[in-house]
C-alpha atoms as a PDB file:
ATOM      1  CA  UNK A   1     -51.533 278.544  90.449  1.00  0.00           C
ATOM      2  CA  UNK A   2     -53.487 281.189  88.282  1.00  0.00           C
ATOM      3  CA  UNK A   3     -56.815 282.005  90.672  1.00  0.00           C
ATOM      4  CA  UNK A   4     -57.994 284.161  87.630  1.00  0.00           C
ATOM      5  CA  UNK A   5     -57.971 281.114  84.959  1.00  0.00           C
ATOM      6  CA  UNK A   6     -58.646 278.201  87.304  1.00  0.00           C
ATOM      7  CA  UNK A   7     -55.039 276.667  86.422  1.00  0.00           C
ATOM      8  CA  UNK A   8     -51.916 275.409  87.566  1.00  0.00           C
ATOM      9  CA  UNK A   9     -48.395 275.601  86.809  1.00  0.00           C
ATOM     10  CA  UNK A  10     -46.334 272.231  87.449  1.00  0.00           C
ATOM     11  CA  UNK A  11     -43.057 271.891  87.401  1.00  0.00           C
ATOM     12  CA  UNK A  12     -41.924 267.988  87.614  1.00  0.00           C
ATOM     13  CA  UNK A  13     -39.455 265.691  86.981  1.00  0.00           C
ATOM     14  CA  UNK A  14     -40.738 262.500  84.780  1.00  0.00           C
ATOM     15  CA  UNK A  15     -40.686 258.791  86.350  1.00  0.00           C
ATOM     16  CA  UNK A  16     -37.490 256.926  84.892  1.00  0.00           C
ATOM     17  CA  UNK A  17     -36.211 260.389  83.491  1.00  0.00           C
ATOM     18  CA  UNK A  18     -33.599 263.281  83.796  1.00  0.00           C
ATOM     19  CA  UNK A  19     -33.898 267.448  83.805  1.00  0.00           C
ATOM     20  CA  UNK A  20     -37.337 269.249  84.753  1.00  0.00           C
ATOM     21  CA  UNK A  21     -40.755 269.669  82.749  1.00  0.00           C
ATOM     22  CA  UNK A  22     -43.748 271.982  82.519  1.00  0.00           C
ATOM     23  CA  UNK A  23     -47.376 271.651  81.827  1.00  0.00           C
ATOM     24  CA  UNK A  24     -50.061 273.683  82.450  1.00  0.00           C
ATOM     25  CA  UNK A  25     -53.170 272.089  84.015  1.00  0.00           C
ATOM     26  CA  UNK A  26     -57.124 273.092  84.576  1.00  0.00           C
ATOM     27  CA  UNK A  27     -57.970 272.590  88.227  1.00  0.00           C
ATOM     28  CA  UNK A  28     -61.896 273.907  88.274  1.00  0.00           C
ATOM     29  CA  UNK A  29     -64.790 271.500  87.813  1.00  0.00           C
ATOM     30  CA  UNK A  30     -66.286 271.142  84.695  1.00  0.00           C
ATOM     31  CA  UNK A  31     -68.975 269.298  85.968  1.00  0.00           C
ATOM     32  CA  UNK A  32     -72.494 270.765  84.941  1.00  0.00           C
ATOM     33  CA  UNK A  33     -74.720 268.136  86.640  1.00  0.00           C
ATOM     34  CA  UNK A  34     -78.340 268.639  87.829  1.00  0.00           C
ATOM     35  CA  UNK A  35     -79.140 266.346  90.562  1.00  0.00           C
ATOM     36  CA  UNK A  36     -82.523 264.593  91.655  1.00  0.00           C
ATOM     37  CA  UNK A  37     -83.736 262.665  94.259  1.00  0.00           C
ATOM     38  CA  UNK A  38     -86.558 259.380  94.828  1.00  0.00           C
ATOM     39  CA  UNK A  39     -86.826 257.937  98.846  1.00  0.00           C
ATOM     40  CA  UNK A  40     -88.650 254.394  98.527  1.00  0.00           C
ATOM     41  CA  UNK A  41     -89.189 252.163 102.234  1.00  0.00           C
ATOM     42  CA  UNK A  42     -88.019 248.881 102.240  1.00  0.00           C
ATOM     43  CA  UNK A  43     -88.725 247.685 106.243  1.00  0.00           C
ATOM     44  CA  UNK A  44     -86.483 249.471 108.341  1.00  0.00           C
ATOM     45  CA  UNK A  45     -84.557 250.660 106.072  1.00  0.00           C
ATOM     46  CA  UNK A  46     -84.903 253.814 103.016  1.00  0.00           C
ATOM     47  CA  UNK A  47     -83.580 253.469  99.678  1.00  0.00           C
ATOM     48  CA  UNK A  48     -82.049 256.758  98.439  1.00  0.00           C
ATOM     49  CA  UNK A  49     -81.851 257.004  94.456  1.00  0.00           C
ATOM     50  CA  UNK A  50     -80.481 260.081  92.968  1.00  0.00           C
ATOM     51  CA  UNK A  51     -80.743 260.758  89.326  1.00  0.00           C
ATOM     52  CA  UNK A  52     -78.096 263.387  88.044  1.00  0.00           C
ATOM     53  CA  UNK A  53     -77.471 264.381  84.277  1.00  0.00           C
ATOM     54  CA  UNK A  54     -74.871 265.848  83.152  1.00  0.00           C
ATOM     55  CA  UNK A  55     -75.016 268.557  80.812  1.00  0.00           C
ATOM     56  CA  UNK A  56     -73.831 268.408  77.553  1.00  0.00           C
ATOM     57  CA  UNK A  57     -71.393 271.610  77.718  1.00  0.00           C
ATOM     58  CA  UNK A  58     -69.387 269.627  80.376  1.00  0.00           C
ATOM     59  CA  UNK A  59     -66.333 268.971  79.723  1.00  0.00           C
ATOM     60  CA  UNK A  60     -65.758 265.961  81.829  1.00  0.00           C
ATOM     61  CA  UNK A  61     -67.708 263.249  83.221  1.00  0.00           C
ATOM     62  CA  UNK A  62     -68.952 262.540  86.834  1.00  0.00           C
ATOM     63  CA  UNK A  63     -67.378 260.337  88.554  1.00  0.00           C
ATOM     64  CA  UNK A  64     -69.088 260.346  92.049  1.00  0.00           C
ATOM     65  CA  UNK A  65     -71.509 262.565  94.458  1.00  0.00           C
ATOM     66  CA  UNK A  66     -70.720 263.536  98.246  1.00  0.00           C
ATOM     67  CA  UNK A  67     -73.719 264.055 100.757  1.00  0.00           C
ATOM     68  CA  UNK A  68     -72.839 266.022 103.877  1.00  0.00           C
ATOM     69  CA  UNK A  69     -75.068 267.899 106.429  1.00  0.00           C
ATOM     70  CA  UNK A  70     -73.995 269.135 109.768  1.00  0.00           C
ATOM     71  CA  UNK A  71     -75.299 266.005 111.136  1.00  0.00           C
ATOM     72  CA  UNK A  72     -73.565 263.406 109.200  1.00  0.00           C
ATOM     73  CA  UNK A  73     -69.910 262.791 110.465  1.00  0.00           C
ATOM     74  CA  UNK A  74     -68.374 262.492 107.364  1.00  0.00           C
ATOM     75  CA  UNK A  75     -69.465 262.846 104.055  1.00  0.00           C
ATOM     76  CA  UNK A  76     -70.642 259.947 102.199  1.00  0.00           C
ATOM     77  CA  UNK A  77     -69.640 258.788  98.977  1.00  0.00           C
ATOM     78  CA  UNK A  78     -71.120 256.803  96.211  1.00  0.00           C
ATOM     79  CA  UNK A  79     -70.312 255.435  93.047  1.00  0.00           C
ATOM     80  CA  UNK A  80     -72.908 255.615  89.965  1.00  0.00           C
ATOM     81  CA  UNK A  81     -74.061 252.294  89.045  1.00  0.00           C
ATOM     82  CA  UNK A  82     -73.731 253.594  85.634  1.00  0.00           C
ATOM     83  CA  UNK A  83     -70.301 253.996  85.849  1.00  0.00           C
ATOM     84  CA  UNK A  84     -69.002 257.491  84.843  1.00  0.00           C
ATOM     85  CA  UNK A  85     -71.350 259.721  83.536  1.00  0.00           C
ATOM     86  CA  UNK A  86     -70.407 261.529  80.725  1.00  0.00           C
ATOM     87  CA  UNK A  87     -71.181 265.245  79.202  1.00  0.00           C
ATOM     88  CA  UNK A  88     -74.787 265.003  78.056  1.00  0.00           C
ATOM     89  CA  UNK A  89     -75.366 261.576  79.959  1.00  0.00           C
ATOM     90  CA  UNK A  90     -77.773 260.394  82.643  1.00  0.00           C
ATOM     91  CA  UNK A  91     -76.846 257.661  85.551  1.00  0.00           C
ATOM     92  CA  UNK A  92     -77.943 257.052  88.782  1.00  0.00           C
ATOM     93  CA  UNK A  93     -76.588 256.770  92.547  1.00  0.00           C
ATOM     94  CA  UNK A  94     -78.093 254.724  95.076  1.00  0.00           C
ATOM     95  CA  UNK A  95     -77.886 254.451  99.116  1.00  0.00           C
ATOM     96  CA  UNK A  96     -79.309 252.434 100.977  1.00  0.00           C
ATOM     97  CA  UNK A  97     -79.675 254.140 104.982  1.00  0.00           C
ATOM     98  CA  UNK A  98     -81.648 253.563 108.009  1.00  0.00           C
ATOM     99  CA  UNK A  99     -82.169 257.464 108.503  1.00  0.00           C
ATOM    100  CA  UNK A 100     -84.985 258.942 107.485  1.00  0.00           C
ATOM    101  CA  UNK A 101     -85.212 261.701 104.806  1.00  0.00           C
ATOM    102  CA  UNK A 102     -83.879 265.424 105.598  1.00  0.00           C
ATOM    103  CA  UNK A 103     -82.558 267.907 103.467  1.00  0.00           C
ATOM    104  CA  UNK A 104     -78.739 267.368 103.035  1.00  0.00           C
ATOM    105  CA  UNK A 105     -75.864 268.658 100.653  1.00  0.00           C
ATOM    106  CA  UNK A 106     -74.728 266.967  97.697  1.00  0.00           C
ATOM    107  CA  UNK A 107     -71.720 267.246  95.314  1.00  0.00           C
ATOM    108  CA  UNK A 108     -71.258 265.854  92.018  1.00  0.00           C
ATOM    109  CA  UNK A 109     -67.951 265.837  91.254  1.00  0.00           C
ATOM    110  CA  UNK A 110     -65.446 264.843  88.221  1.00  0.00           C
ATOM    111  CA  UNK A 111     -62.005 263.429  87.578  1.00  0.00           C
ATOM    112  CA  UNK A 112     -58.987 264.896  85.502  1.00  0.00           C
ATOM    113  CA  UNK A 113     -59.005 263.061  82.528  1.00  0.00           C
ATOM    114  CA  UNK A 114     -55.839 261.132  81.763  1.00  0.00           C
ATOM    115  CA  UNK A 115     -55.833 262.700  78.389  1.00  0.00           C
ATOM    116  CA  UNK A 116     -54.907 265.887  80.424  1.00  0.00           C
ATOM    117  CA  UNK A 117     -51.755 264.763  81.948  1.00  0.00           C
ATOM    118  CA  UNK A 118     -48.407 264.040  80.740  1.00  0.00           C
ATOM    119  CA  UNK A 119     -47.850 260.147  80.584  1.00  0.00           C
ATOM    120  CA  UNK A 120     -45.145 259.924  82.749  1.00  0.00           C
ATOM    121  CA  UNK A 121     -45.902 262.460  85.290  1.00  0.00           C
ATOM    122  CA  UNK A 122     -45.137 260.797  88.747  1.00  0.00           C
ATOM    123  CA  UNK A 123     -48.040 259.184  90.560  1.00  0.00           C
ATOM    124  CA  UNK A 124     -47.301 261.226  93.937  1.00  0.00           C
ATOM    125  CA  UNK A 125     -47.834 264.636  92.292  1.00  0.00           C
ATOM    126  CA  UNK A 126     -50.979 262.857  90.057  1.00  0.00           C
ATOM    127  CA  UNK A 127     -52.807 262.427  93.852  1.00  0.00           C
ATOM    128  CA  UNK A 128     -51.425 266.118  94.784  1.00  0.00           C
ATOM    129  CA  UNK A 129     -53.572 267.593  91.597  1.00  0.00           C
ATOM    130  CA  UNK A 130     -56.721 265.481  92.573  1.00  0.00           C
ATOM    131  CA  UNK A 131     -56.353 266.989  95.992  1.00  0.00           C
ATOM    132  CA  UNK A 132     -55.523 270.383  94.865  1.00  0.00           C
ATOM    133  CA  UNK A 133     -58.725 270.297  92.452  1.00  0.00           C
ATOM    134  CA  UNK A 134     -61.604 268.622  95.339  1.00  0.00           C
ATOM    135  CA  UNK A 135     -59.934 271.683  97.873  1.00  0.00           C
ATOM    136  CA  UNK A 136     -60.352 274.902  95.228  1.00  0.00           C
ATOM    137  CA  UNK A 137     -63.313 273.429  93.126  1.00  0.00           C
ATOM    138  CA  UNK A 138     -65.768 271.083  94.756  1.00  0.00           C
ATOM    139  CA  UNK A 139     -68.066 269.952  91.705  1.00  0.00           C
ATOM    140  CA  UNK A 140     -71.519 270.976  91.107  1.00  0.00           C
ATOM    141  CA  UNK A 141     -73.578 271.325  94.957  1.00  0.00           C
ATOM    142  CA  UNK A 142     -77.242 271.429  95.590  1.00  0.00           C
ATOM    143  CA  UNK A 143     -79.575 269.969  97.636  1.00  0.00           C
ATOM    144  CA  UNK A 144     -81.692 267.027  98.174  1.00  0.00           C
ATOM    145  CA  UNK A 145     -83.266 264.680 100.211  1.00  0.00           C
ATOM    146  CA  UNK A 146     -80.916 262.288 102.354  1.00  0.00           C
ATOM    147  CA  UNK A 147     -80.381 260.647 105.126  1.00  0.00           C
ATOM    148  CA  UNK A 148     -80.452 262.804 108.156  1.00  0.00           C
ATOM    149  CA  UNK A 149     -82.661 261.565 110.960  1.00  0.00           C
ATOM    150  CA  UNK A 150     -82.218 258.420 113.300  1.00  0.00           C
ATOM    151  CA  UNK A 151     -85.525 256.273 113.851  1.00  0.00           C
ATOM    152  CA  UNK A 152     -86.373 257.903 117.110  1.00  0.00           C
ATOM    153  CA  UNK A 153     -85.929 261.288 116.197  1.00  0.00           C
ATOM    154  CA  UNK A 154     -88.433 263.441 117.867  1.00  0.00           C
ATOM    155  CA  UNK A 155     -90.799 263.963 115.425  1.00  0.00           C
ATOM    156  CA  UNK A 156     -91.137 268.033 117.009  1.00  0.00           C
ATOM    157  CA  UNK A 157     -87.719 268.585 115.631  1.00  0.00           C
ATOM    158  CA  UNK A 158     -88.088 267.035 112.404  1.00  0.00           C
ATOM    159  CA  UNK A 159     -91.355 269.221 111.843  1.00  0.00           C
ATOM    160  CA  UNK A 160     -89.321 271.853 112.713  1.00  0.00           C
ATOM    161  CA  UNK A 161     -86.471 270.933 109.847  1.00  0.00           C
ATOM    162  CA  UNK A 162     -88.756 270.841 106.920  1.00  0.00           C
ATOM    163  CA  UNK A 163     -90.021 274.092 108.324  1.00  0.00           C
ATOM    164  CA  UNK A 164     -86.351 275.710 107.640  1.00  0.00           C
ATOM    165  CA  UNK A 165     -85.609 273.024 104.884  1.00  0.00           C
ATOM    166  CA  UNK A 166     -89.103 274.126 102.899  1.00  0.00           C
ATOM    167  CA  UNK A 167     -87.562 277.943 103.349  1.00  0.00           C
ATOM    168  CA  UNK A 168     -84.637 277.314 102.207  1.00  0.00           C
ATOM    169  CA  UNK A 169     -85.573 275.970  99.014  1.00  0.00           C
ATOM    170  CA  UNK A 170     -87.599 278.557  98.303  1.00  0.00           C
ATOM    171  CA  UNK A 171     -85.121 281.071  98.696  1.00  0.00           C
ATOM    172  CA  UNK A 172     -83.070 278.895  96.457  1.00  0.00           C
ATOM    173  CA  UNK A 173     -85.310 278.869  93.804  1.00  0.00           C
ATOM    174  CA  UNK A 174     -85.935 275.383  93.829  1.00  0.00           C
ATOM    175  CA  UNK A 175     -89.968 275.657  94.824  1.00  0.00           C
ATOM    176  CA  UNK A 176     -92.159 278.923  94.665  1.00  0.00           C
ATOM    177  CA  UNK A 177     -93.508 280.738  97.169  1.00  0.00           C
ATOM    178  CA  UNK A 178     -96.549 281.506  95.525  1.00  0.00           C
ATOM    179  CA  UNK A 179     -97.093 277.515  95.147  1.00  0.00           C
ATOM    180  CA  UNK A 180    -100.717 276.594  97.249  1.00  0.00           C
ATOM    181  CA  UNK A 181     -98.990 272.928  97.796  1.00  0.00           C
ATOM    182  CA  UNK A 182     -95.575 274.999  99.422  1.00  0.00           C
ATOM    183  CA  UNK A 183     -97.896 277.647 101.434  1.00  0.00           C
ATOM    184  CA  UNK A 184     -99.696 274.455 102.977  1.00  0.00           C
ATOM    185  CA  UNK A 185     -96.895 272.704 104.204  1.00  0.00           C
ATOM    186  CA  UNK A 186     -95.276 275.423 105.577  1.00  0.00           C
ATOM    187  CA  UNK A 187     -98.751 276.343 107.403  1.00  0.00           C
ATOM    188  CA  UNK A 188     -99.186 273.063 108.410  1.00  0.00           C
ATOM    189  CA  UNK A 189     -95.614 272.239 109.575  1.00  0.00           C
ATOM    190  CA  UNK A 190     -95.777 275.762 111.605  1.00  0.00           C
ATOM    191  CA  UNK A 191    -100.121 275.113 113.095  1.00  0.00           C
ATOM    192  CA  UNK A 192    -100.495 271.376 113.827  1.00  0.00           C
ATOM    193  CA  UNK A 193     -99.117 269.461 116.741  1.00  0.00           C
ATOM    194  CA  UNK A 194     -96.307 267.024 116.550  1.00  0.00           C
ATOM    195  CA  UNK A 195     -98.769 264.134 116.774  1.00  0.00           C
ATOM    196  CA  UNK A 196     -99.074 260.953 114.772  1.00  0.00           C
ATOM    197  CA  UNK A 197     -99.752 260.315 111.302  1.00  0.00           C
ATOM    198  CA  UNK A 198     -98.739 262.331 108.205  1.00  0.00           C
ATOM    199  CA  UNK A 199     -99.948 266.325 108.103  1.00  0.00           C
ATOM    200  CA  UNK A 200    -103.351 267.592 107.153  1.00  0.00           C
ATOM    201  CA  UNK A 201    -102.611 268.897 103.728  1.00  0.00           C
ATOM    202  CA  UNK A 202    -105.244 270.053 101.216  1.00  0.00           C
ATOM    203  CA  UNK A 203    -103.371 270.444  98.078  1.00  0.00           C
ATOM    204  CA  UNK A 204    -101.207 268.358  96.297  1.00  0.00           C
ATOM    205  CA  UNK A 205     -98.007 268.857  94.884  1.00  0.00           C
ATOM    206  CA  UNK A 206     -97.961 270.178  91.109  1.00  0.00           C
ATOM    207  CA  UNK A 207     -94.032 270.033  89.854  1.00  0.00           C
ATOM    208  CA  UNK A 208     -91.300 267.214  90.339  1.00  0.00           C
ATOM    209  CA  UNK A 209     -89.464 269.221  92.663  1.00  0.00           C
ATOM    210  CA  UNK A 210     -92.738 269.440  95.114  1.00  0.00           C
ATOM    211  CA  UNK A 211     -92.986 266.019  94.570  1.00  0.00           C
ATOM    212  CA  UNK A 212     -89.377 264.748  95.966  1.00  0.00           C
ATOM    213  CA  UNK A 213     -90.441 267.196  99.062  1.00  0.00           C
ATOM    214  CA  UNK A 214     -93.619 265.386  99.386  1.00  0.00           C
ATOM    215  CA  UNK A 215     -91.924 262.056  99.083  1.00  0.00           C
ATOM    216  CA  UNK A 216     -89.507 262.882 101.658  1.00  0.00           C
ATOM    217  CA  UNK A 217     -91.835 264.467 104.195  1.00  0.00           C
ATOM    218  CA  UNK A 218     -93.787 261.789 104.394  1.00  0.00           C
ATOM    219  CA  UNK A 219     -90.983 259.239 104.917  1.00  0.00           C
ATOM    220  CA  UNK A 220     -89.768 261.209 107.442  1.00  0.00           C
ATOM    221  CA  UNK A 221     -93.101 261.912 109.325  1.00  0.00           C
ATOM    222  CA  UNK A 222     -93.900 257.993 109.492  1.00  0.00           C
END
């Protein structure tokens, strides 16, 4: 493997053949995707829909995303209802989850083409290549809204989430600072008392970004 041009070097010998061949392969992601995220109720249970578009300079098309958190077990993974998503294409993923919203991980990742390998390359070493590709390049991360806390949480601790989670996006870039609707959250995660009832806040949220924060919070607050 070439760690300076994100490709491999495999040697094989072809199903139903004789002597050894050579191809060269890409192994990074070439996934561009930006990924959104709605939370709806529906009774005990949240509906998680994330949007994701991938750009047009990709050079393959998504073929699943990956939430993990250090909470979840093991990641989970979901299929796009649009089937694979395609450079300069939009689809959507959906979960349903009795969690509530909390700020998790997620992963949109591709698939080798079959145009990129040789048609009779073995099926073993096919699986080694997807392996060797998920290992050394993930996909496109970032974060959104997931599931993350059980019905009973204590609603102290998930104040105290969004506190780091509302930080952490701001460091990320993904909300400002300087926003009034991000400075009164943050004040009013770190002044009022874990009590009933959504927070006290006096401003609204101006950008679609403060919006899926907004959306979550108050999920996760009820």
């Amino acid at each position: 493997m070439d760690a300076r041009r994100a490709h491999a070097v495999v040697f094989y010998r072809p199903d139903g053949g004789s002597g050894i061949r050579r191809f060269t392969v890409p192994i990074g992601s070439n996934v561009r995707a930006t990924v959104s995220s709605r939370v709806e109720r529906e009774g005990t249970n949240y509906i998680y829909t994330y949007v994701v578009r991938n750009d047009p300079a990709a050079k393959e098309p998504v073929t699943h995303l990956e939430l993990n958190d250090s909470i979840l077990r093991r990641p989970i993974a979901l299929k796009s209802s649009n089937g694979m998503i395609p450079p300069g294409a939009t689809g959507e993923f959906r979960l349903v989850d009795s969690r509530k919203p909390g700020l998790v991980r997620v992963v949109a990742r591709g698939s080798m083409t079959s145009s990129e390998l040789p048609t009779d390359l073995p099926a073993r070493i096919k699986e080694q290549l997807s392996v060797l590709r998920r290992m050394a390049f993930p996909g496109t991360a970032a974060f959104v809204f997931g599931p993350r806390f059980e019905a009973n949480a204590d609603r102290a601790d998930v104040m105290n989430e969004y506190a780091g989670a509302v930080q952490m996006l701001v460091k990320l870039g993904y909300i400002s600072a300087e926003s009034p609707y991000v400075q009164d959250v943050l004040r009013a995660l770190a002044s009022e008392k874990p009590s009933t009832g959504f927070l006290a806040l006096r401003t609204r949220p101006s950008n679609a970004r403060e919006v899926e924060l907004d959306e979550a919070l108050r999920m996760a607050l009820q």
